[in-house]
Protein backbone atom coordinates (compact mmCIF):
# COMPACT_ATOMS: atom_id res chain seq x y z
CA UNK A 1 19.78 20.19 -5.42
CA UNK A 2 16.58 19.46 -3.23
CA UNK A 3 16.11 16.07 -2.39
CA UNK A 4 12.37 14.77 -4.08
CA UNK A 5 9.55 15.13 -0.74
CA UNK A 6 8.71 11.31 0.35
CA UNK A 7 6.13 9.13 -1.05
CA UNK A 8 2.64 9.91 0.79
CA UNK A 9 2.74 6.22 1.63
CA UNK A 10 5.67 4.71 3.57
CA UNK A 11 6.81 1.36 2.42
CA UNK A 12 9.18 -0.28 5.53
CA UNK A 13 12.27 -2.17 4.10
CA UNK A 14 10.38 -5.61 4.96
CA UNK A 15 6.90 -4.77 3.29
CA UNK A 16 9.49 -3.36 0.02
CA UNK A 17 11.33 -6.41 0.17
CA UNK A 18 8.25 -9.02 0.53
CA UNK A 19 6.62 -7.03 -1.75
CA UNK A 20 9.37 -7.31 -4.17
CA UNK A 21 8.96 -11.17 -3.85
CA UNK A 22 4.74 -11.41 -4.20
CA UNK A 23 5.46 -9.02 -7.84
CA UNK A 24 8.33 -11.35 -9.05
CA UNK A 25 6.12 -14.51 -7.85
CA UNK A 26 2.91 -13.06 -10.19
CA UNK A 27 4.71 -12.70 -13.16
CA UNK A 28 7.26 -10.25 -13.26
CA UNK A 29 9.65 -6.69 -12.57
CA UNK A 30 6.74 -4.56 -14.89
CA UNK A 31 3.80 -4.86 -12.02
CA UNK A 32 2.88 -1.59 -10.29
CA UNK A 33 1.23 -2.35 -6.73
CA UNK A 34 -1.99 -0.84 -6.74
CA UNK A 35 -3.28 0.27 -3.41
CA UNK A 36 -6.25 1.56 -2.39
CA UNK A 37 -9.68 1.47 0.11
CA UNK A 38 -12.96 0.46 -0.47
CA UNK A 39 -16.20 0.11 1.60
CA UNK A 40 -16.69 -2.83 3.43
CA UNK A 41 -14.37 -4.69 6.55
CA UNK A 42 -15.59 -5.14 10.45
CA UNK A 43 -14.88 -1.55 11.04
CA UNK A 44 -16.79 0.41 7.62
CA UNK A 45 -13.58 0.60 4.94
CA UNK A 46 -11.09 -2.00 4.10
CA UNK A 47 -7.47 -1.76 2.42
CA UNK A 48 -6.77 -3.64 -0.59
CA UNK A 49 -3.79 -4.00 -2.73
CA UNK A 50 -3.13 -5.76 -6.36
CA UNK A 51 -0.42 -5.97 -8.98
CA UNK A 52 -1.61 -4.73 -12.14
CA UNK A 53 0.26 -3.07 -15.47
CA UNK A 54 0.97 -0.05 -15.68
CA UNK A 55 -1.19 0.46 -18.74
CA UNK A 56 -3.89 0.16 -16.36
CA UNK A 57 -2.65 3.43 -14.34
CA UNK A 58 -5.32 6.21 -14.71
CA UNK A 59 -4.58 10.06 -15.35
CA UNK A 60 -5.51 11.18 -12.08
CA UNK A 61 -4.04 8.26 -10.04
CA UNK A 62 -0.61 8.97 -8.25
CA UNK A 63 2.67 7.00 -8.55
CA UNK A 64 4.96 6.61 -6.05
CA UNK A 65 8.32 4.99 -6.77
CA UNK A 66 10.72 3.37 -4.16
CA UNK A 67 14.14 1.86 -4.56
CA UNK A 68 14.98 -0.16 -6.84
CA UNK A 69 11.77 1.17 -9.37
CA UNK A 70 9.47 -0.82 -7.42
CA UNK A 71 6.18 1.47 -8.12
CA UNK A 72 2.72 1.73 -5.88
CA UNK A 73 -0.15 3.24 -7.76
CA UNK A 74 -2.96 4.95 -5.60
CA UNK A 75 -6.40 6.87 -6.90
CA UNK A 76 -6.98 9.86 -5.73
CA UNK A 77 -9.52 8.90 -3.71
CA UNK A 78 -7.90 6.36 -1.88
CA UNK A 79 -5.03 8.77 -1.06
CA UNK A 80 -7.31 10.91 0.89
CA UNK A 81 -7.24 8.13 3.76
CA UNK A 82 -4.31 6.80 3.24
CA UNK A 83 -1.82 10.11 3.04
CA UNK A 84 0.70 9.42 6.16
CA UNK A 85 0.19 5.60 6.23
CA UNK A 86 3.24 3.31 6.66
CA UNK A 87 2.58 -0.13 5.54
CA UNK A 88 5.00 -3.09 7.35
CA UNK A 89 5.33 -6.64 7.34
CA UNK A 90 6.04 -9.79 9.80
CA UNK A 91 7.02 -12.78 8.63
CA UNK A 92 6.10 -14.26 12.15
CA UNK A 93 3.76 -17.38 12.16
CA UNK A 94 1.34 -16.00 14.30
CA UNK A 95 0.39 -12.57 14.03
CA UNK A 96 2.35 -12.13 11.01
CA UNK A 97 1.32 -10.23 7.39
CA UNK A 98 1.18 -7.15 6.51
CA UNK A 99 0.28 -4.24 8.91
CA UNK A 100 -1.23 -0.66 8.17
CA UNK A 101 0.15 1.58 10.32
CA UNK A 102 -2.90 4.80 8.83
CA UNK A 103 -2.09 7.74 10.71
CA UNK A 104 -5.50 9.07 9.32
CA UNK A 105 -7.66 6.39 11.43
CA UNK A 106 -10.11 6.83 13.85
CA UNK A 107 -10.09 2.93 15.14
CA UNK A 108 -9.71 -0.31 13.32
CA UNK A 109 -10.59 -3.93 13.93
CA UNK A 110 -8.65 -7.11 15.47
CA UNK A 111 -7.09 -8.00 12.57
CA UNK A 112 -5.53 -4.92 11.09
CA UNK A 113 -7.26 -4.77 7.70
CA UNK A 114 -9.73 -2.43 7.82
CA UNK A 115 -10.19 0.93 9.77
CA UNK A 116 -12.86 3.94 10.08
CA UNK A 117 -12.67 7.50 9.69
């Protein structure tokens, strides 16, 4: 038996486990973390992410589940620049959050949160 191929976005074990926390904080285990980019940011696209239900998961969207059944949702758009990236996080005071790690990027700006192509 073939093991499945890995998610086409990387979740480290912090980013899973803070993650984990933020979905249990807004209301519960159910929550898929959508994930996505949209026009916009210092450098022409910006990341975003948001809990929503999974009734809200389109046909054409992918789902990638991790450990424990914690599920990201990304539209097929989206996936096209962020295939490859590895999302981390830092708990450290300064300089801390979450950081995109987008193998697909050309450059991004100071703060990490959005990128160009």
């Amino acid at each position: 038996m073939t093991a499945p191929p890995p998610p086409a976005i990387t979740l480290s074990d912090a980013a899973l486990s803070h993650l984990k926390k933020l979905r249990s904080d807004s209301g519960g285990d159910k929550l898929l973390l959508r994930m996505g980019v949209k026009s916009g940011g210092c450098s022409g696209m910006s990341y975003f992410m948001d809990f929503e239900q999974e009734e809200n998961v389109k046909p054409d969207d992918s789902v990638m589940e991790y450990q424990d059944g914690f599920k990201l949702v990304c539209d097929a758009k989206s996936l096209l620049y962020l295939f490859g990236l590895r999302l981390d996080y830092s708990g450290e005071l300064i300089g801390g959050g979450f950081k995109f790690e987008n193998p697909n990027s050309e450059a991004s700006c100071g703060c990490g949160k959005s990128f160009s192509i």
